[in-house]
PDB file of N, CA and C in Angstrom:
ATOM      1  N   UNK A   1      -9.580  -5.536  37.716  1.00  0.00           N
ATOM      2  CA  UNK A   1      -9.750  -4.416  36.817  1.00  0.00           C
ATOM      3  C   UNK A   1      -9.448  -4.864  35.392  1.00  0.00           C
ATOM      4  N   UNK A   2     -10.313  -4.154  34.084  1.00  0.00           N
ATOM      5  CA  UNK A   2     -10.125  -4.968  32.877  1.00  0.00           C
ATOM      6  C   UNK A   2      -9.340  -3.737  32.705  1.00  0.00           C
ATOM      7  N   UNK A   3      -7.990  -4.009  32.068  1.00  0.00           N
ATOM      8  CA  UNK A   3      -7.508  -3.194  30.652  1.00  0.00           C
ATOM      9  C   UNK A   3      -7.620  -3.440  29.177  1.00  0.00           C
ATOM     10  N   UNK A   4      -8.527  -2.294  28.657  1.00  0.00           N
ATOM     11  CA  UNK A   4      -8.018  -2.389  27.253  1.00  0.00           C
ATOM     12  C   UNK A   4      -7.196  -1.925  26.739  1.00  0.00           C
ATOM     13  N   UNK A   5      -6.809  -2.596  25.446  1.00  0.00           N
ATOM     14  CA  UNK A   5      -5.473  -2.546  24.338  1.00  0.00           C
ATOM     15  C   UNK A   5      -5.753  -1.713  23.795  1.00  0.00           C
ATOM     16  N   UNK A   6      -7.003  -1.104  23.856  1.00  0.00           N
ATOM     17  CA  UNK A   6      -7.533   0.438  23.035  1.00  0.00           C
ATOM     18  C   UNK A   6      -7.663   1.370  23.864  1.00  0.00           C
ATOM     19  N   UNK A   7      -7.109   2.584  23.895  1.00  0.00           N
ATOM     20  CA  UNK A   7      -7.197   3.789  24.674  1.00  0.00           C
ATOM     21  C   UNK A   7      -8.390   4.502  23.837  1.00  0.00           C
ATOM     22  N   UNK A   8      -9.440   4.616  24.074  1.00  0.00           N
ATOM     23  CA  UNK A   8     -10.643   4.940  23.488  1.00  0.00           C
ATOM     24  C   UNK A   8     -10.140   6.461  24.233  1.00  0.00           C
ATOM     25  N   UNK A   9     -10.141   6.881  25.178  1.00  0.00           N
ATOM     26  CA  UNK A   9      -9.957   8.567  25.285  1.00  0.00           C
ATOM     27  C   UNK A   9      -9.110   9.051  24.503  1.00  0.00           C
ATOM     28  N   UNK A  10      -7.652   8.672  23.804  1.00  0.00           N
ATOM     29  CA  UNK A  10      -7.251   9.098  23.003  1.00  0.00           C
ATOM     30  C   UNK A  10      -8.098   9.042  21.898  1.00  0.00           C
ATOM     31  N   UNK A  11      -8.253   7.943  21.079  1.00  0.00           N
ATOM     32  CA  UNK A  11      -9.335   8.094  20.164  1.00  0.00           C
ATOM     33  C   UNK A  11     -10.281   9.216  19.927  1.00  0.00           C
ATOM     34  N   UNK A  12     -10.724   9.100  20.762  1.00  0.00           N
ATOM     35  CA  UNK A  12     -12.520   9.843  20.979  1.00  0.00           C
ATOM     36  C   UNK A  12     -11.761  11.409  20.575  1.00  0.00           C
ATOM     37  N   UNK A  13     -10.517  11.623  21.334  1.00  0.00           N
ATOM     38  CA  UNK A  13     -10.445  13.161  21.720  1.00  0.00           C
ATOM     39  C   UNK A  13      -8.887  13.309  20.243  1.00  0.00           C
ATOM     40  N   UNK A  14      -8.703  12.491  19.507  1.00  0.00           N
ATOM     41  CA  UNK A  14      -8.430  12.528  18.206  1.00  0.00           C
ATOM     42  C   UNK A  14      -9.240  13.139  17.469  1.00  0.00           C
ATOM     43  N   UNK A  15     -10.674  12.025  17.395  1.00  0.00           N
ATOM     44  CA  UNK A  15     -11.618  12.480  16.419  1.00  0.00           C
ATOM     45  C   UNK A  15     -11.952  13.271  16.596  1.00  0.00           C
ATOM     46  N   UNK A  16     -12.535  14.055  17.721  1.00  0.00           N
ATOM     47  CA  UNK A  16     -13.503  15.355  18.438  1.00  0.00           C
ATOM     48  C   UNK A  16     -12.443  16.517  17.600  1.00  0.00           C
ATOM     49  N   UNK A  17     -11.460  16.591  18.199  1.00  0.00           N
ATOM     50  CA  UNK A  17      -9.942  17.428  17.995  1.00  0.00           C
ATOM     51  C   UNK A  17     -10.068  17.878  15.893  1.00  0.00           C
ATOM     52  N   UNK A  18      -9.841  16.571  15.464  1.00  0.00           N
ATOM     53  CA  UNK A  18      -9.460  16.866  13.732  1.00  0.00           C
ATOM     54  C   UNK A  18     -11.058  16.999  13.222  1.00  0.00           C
ATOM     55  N   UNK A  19     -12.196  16.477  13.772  1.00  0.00           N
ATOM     56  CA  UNK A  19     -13.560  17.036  13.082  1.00  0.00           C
ATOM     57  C   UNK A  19     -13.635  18.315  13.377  1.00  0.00           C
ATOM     58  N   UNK A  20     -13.311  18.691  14.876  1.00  0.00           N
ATOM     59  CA  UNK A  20     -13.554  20.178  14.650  1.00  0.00           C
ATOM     60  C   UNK A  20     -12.859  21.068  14.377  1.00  0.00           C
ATOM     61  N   UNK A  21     -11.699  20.723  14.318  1.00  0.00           N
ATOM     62  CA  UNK A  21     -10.697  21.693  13.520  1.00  0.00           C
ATOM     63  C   UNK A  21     -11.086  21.690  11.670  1.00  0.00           C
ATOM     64  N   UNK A  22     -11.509  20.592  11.257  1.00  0.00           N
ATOM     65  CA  UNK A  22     -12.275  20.648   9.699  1.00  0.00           C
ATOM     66  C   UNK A  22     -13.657  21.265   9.878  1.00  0.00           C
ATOM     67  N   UNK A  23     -14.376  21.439  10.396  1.00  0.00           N
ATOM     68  CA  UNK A  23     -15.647  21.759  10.394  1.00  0.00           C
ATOM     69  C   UNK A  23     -15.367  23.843  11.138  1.00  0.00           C
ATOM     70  N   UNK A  24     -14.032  24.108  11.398  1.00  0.00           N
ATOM     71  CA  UNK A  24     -14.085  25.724  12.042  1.00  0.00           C
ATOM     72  C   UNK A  24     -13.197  26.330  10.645  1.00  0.00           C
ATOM     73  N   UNK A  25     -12.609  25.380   9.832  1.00  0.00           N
ATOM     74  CA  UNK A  25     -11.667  25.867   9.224  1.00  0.00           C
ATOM     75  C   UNK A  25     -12.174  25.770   7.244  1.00  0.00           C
ATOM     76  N   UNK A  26     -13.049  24.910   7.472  1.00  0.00           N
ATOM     77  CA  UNK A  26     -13.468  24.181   6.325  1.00  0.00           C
ATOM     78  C   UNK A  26     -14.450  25.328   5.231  1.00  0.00           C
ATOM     79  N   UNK A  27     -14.904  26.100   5.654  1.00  0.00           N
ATOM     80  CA  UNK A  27     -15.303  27.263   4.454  1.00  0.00           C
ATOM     81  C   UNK A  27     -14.398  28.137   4.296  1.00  0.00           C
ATOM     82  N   UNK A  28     -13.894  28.665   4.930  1.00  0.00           N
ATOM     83  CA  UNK A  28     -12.673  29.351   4.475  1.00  0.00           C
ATOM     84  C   UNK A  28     -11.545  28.873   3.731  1.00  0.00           C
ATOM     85  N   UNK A  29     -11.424  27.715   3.981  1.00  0.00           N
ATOM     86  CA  UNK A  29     -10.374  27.026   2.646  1.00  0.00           C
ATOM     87  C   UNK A  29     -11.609  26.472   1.052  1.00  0.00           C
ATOM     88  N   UNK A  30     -12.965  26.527   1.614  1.00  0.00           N
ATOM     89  CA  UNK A  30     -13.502  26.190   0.506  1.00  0.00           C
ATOM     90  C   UNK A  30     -13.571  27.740  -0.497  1.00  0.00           C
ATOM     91  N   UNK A  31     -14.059  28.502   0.235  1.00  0.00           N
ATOM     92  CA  UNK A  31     -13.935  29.855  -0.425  1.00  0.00           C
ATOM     93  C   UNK A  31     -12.767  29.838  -0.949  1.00  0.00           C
ATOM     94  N   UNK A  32     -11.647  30.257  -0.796  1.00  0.00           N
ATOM     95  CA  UNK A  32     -10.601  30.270  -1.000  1.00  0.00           C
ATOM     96  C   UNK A  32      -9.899  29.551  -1.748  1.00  0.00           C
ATOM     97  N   UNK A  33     -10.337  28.341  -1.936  1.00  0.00           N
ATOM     98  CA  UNK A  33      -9.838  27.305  -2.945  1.00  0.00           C
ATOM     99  C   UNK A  33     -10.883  26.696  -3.613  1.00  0.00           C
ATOM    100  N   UNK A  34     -11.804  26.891  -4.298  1.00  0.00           N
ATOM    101  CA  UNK A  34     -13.467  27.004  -4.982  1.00  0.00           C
ATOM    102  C   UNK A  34     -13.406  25.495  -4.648  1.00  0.00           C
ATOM    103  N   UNK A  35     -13.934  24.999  -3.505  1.00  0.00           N
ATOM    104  CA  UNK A  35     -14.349  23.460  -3.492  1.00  0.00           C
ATOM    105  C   UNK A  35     -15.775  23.771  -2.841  1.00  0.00           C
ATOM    106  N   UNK A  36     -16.405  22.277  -2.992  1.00  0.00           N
ATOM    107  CA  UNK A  36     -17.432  22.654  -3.102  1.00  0.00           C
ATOM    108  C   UNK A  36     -17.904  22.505  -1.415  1.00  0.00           C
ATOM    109  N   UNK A  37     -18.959  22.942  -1.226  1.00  0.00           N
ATOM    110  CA  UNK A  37     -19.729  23.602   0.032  1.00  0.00           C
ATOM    111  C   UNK A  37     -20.902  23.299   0.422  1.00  0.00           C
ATOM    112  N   UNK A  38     -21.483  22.572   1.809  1.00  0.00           N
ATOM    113  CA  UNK A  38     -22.593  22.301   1.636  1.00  0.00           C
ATOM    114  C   UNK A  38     -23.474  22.822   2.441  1.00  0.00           C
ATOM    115  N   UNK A  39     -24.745  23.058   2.207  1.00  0.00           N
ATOM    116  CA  UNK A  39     -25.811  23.697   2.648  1.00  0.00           C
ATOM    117  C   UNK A  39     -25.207  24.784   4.563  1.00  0.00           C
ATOM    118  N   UNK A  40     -25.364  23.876   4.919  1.00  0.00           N
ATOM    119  CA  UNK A  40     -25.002  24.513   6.433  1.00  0.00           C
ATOM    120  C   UNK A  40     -23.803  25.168   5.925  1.00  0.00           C
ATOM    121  N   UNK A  41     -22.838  24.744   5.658  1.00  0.00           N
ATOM    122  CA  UNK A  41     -21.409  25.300   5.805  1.00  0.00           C
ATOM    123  C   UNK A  41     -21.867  26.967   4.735  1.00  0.00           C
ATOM    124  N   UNK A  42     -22.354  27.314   4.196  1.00  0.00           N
ATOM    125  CA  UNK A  42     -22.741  27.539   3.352  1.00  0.00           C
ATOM    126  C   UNK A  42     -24.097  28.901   3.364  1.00  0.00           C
ATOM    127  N   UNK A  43     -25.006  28.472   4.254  1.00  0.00           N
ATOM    128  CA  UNK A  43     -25.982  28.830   4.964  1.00  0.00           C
ATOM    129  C   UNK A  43     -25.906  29.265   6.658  1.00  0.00           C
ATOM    130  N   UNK A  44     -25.214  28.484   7.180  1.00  0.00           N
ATOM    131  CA  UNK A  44     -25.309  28.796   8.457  1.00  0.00           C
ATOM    132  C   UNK A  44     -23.420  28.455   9.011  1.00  0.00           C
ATOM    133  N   UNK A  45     -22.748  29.969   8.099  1.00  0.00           N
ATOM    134  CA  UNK A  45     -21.657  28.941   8.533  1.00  0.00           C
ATOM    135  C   UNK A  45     -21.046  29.704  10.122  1.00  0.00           C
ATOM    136  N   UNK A  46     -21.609  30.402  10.887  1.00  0.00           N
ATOM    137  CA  UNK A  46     -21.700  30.258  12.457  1.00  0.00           C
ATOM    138  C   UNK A  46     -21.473  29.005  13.129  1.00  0.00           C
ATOM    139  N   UNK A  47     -22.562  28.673  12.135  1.00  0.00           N
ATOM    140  CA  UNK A  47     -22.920  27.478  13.190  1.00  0.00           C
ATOM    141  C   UNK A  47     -21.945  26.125  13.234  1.00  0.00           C
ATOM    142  N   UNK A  48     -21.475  26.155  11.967  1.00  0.00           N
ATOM    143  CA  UNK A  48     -20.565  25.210  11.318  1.00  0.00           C
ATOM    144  C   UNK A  48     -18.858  25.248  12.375  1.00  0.00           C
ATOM    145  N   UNK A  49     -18.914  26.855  12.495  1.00  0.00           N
ATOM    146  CA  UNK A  49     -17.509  27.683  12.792  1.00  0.00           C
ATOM    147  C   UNK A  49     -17.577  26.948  14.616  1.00  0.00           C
ATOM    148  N   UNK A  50     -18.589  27.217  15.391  1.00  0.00           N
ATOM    149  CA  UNK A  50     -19.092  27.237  16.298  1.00  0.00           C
ATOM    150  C   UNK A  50     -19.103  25.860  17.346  1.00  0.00           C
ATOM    151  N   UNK A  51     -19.789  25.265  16.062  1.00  0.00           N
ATOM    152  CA  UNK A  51     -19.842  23.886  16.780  1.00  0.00           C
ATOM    153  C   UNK A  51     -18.206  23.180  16.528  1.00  0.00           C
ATOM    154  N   UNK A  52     -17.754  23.454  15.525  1.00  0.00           N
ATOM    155  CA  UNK A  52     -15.989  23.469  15.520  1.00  0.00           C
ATOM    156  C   UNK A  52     -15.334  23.769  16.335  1.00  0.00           C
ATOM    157  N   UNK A  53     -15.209  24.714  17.267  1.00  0.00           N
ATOM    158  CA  UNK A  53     -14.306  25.442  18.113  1.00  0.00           C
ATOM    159  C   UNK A  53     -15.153  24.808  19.216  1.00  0.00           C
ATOM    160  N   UNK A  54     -16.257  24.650  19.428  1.00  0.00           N
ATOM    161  CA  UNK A  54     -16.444  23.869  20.978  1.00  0.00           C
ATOM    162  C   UNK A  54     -16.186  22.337  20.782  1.00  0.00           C
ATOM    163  N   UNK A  55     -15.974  22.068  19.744  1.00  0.00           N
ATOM    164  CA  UNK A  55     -15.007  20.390  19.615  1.00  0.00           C
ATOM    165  C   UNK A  55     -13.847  20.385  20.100  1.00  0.00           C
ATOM    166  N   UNK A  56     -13.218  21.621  19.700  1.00  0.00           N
ATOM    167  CA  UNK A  56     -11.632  22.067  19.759  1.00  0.00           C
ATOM    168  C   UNK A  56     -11.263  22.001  20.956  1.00  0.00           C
ATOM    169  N   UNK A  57     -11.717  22.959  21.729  1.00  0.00           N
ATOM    170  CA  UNK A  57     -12.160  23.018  23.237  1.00  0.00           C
ATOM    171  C   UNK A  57     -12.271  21.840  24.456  1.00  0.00           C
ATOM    172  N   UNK A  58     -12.984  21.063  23.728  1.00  0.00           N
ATOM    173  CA  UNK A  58     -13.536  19.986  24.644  1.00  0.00           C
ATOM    174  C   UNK A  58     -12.424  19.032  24.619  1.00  0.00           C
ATOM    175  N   UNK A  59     -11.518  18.717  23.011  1.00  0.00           N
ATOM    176  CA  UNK A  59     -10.565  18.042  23.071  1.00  0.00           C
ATOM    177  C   UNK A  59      -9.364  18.743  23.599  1.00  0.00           C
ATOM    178  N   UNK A  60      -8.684  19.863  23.516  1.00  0.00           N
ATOM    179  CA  UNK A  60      -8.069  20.704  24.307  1.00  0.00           C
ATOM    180  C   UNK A  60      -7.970  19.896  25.956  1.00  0.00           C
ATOM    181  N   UNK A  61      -9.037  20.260  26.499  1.00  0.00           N
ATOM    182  CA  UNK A  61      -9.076  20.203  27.754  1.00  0.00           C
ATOM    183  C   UNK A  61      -9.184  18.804  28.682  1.00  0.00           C
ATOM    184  N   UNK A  62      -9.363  17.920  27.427  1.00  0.00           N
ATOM    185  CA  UNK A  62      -8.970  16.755  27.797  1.00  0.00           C
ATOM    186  C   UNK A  62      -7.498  16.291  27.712  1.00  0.00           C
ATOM    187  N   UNK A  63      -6.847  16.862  26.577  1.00  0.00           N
ATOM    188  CA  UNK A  63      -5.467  17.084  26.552  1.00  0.00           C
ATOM    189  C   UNK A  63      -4.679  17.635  27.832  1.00  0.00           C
ATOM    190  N   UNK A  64      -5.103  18.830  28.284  1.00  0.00           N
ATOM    191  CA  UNK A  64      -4.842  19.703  29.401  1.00  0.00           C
ATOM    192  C   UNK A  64      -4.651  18.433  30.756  1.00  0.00           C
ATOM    193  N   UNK A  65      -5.736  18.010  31.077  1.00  0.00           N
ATOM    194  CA  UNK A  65      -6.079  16.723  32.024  1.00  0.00           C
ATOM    195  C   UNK A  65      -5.418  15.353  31.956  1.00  0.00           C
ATOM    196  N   UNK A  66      -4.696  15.148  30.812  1.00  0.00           N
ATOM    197  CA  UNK A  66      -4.429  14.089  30.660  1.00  0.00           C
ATOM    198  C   UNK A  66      -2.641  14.394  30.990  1.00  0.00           C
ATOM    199  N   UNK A  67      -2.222  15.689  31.076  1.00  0.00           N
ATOM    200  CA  UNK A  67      -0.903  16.022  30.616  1.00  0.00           C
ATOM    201  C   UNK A  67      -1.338  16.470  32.794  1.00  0.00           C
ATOM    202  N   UNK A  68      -2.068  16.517  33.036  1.00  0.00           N
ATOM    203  CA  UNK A  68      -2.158  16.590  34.582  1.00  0.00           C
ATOM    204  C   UNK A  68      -2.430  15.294  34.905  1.00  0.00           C
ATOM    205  N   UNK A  69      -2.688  14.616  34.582  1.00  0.00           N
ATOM    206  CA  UNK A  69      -3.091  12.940  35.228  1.00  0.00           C
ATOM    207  C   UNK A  69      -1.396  12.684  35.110  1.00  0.00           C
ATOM    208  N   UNK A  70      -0.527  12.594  34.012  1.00  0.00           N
ATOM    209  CA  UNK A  70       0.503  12.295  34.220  1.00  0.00           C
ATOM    210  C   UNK A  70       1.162  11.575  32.993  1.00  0.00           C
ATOM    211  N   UNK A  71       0.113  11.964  32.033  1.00  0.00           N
ATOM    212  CA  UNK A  71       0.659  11.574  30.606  1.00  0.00           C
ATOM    213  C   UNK A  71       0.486  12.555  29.356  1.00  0.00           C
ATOM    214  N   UNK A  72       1.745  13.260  29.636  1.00  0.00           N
ATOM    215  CA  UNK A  72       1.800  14.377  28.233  1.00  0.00           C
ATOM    216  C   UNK A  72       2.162  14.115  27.112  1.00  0.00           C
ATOM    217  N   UNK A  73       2.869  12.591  26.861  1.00  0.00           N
ATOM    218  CA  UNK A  73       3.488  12.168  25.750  1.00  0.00           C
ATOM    219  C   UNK A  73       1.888  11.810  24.904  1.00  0.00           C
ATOM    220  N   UNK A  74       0.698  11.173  25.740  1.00  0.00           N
ATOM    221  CA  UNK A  74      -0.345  10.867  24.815  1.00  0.00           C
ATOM    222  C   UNK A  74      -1.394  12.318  24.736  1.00  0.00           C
ATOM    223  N   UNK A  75      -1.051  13.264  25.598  1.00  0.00           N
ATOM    224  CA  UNK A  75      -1.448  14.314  25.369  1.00  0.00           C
ATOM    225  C   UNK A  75      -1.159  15.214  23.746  1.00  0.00           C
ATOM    226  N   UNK A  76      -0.082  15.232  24.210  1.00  0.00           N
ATOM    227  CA  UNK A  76       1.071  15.464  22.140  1.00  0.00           C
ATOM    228  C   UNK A  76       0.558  14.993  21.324  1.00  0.00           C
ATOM    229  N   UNK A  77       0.195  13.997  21.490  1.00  0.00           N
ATOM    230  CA  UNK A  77      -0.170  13.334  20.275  1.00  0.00           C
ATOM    231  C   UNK A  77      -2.025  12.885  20.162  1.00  0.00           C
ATOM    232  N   UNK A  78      -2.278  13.391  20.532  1.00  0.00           N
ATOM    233  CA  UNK A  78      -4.150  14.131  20.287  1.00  0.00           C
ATOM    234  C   UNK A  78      -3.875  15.058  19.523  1.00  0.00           C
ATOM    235  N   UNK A  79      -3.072  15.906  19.832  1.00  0.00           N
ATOM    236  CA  UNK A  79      -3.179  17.520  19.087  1.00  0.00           C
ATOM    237  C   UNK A  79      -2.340  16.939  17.508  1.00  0.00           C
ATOM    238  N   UNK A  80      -1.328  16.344  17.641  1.00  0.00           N
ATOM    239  CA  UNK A  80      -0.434  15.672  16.070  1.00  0.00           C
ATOM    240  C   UNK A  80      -1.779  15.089  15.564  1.00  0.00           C
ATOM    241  N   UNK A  81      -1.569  13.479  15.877  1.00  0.00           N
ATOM    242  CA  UNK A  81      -2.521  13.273  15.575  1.00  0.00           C
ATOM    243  C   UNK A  81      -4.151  13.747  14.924  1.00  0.00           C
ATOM    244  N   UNK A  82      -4.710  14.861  15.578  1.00  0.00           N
ATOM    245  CA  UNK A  82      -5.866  15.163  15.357  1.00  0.00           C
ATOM    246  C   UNK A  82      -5.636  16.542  14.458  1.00  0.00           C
ATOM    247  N   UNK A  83      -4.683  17.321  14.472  1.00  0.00           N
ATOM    248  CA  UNK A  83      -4.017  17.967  13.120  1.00  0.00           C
ATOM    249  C   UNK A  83      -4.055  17.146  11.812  1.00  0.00           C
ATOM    250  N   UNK A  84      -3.593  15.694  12.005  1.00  0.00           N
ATOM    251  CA  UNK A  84      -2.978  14.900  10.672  1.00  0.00           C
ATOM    252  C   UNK A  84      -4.622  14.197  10.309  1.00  0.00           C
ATOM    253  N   UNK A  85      -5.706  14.445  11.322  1.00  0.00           N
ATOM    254  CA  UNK A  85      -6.820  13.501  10.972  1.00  0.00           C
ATOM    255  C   UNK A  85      -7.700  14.681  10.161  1.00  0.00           C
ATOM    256  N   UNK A  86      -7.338  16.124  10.945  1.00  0.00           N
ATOM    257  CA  UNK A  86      -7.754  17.223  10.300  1.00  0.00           C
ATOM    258  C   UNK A  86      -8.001  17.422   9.050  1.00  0.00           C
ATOM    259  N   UNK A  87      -6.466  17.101   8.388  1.00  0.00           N
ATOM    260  CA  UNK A  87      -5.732  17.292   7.000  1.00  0.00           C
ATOM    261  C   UNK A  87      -6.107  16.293   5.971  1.00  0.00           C
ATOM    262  N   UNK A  88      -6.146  14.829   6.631  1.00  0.00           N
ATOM    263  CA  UNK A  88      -6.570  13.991   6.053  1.00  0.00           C
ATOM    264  C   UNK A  88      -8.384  14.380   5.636  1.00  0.00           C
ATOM    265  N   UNK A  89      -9.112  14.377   6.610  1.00  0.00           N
ATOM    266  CA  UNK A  89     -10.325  14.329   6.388  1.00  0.00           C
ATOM    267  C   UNK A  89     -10.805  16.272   5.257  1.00  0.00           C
ATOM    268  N   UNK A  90     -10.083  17.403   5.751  1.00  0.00           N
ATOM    269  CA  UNK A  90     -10.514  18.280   4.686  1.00  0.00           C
ATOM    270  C   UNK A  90      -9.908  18.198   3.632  1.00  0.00           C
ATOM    271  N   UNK A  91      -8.647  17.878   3.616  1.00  0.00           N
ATOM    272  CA  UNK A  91      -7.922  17.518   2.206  1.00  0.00           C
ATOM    273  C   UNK A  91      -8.189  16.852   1.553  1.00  0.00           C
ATOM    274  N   UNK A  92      -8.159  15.343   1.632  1.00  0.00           N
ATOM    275  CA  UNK A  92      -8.426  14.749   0.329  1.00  0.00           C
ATOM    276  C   UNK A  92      -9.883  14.520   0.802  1.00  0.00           C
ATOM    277  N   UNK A  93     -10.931  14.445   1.681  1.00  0.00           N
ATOM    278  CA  UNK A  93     -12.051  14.495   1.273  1.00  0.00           C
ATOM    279  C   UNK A  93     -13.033  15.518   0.872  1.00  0.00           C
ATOM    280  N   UNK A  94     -12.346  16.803   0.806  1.00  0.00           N
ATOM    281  CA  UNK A  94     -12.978  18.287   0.921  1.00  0.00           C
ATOM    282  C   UNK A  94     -14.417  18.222   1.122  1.00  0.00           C
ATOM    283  N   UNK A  95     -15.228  17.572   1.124  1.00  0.00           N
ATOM    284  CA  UNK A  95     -16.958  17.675   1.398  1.00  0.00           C
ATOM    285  C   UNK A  95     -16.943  16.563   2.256  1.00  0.00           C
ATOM    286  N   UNK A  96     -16.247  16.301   3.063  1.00  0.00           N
ATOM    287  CA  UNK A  96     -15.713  15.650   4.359  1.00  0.00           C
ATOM    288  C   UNK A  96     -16.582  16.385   5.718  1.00  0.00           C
ATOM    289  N   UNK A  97     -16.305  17.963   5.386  1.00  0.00           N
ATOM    290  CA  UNK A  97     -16.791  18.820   6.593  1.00  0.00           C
ATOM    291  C   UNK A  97     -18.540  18.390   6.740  1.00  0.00           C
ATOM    292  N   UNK A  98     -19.146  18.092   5.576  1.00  0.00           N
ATOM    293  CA  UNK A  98     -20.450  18.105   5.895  1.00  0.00           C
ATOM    294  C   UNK A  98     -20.598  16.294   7.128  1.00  0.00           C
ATOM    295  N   UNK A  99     -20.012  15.986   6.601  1.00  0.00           N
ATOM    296  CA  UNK A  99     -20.474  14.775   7.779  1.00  0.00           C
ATOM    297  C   UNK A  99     -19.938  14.890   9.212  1.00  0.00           C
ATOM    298  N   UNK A 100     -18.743  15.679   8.946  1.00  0.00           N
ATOM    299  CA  UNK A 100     -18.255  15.978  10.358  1.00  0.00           C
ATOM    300  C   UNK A 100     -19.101  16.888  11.291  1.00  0.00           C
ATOM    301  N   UNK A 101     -20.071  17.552  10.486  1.00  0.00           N
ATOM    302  CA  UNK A 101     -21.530  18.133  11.268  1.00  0.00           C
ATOM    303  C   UNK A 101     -22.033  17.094  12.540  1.00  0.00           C
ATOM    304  N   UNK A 102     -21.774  16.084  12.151  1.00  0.00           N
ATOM    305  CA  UNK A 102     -22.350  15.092  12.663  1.00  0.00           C
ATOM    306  C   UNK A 102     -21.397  14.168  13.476  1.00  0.00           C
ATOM    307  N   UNK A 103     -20.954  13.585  13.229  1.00  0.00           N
ATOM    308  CA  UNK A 103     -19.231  12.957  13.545  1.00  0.00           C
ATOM    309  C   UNK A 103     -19.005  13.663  14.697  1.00  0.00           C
ATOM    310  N   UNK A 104     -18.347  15.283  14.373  1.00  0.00           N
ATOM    311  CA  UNK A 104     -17.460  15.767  15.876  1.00  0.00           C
ATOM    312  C   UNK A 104     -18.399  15.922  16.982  1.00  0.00           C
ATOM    313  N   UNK A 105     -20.069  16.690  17.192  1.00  0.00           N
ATOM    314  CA  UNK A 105     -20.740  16.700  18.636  1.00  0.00           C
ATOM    315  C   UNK A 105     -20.787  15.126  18.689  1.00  0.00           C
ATOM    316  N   UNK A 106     -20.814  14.049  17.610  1.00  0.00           N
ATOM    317  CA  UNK A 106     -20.884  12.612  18.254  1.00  0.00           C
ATOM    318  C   UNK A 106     -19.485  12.053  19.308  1.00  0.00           C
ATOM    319  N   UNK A 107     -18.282  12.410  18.312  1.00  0.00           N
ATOM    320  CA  UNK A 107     -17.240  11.841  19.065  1.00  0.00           C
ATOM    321  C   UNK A 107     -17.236  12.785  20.307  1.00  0.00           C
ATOM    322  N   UNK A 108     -17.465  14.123  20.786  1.00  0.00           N
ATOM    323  CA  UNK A 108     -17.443  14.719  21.748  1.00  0.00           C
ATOM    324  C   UNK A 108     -17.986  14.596  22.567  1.00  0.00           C
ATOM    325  N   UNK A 109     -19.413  13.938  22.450  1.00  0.00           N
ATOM    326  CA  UNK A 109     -20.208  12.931  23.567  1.00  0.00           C
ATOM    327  C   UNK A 109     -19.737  12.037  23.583  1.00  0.00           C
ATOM    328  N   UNK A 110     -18.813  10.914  23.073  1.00  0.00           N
ATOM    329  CA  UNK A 110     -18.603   9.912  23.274  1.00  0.00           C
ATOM    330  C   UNK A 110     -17.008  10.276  24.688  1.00  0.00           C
ATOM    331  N   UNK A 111     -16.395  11.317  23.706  1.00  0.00           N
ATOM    332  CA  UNK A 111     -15.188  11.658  24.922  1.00  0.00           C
ATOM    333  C   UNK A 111     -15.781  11.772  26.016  1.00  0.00           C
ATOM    334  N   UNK A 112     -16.981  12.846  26.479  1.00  0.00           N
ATOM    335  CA  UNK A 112     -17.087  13.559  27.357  1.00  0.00           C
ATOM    336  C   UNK A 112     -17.593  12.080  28.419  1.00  0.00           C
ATOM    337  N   UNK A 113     -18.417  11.213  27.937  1.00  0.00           N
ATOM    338  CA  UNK A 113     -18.811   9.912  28.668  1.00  0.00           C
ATOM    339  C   UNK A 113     -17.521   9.231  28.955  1.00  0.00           C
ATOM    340  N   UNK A 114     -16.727   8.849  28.208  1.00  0.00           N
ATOM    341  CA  UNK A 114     -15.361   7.850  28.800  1.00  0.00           C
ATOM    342  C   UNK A 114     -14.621   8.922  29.350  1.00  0.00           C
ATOM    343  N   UNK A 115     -14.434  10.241  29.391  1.00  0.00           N
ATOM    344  CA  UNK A 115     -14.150  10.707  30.578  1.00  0.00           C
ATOM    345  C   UNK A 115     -14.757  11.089  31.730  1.00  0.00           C
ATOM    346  N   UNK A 116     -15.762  10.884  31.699  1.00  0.00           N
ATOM    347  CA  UNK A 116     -16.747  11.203  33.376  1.00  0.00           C
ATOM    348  C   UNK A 116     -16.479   9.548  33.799  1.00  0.00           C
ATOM    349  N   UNK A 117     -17.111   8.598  33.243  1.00  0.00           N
ATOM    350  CA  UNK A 117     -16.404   7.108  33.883  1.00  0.00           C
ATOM    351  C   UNK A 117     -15.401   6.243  33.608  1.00  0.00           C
ATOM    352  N   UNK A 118     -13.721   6.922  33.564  1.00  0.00           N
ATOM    353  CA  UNK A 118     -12.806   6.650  33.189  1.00  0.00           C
ATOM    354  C   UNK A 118     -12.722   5.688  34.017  1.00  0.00           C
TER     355      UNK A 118
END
């Protein structure tokens, strides 16, 4: 059996976790704090809100599974972690959310594959 030195399910369900927590949360702090806004977020921000919270979700429940497999300490720290990747990526990049359009359904297919053949 190979082990890697990289836990790619943490990873994956980091990124999934802090893109979509920036991409559900990210017009409402732009409204609110006049930064700037892009087209979708902007135009379709359902969809923006939407595809955010089923990132949230998907990393959630890999959290959930992982704290049932028998490791809650790396469970904790998806949700820290992907809070602090959150903060990082809407904060100092504030027009950050528009690529995370793209970014979080990517990293969320990438979780959802290294967890079906873990």
């Amino acid at each position: 059996m190979v082990v890697s030195a990289i836990d790619y399910g943490l990873l994956f369900a980091v990124m999934t976790f802090g893109w979509g927590l920036s991409l559900a949360v990210y017009r409402h702090l732009a409204e609110s704090l006049h930064w700037p806004m892009g087209a979708v977020q902007r135009e379709y921000p359902d969809l923006a809100r939407v595809l955010g919270q089923a990132c949230i979700v998907v990393a959630v429940l890999f959290c959930l599974w992982r704290t049932y497999a028998g490791y809650p300490l790396s469970a904790f720290m998806i949700l820290v972690f992907g809070l602090a990747w959150s903060a990082f990526w809407t904060g100092f990049l504030r027009t950050g959310a528009q690529s995370a359009l793209f970014l979080a359904p990517l990293a969320a297919l990438c979780l959802a594959l290294r967890w079906m053949f873990w």
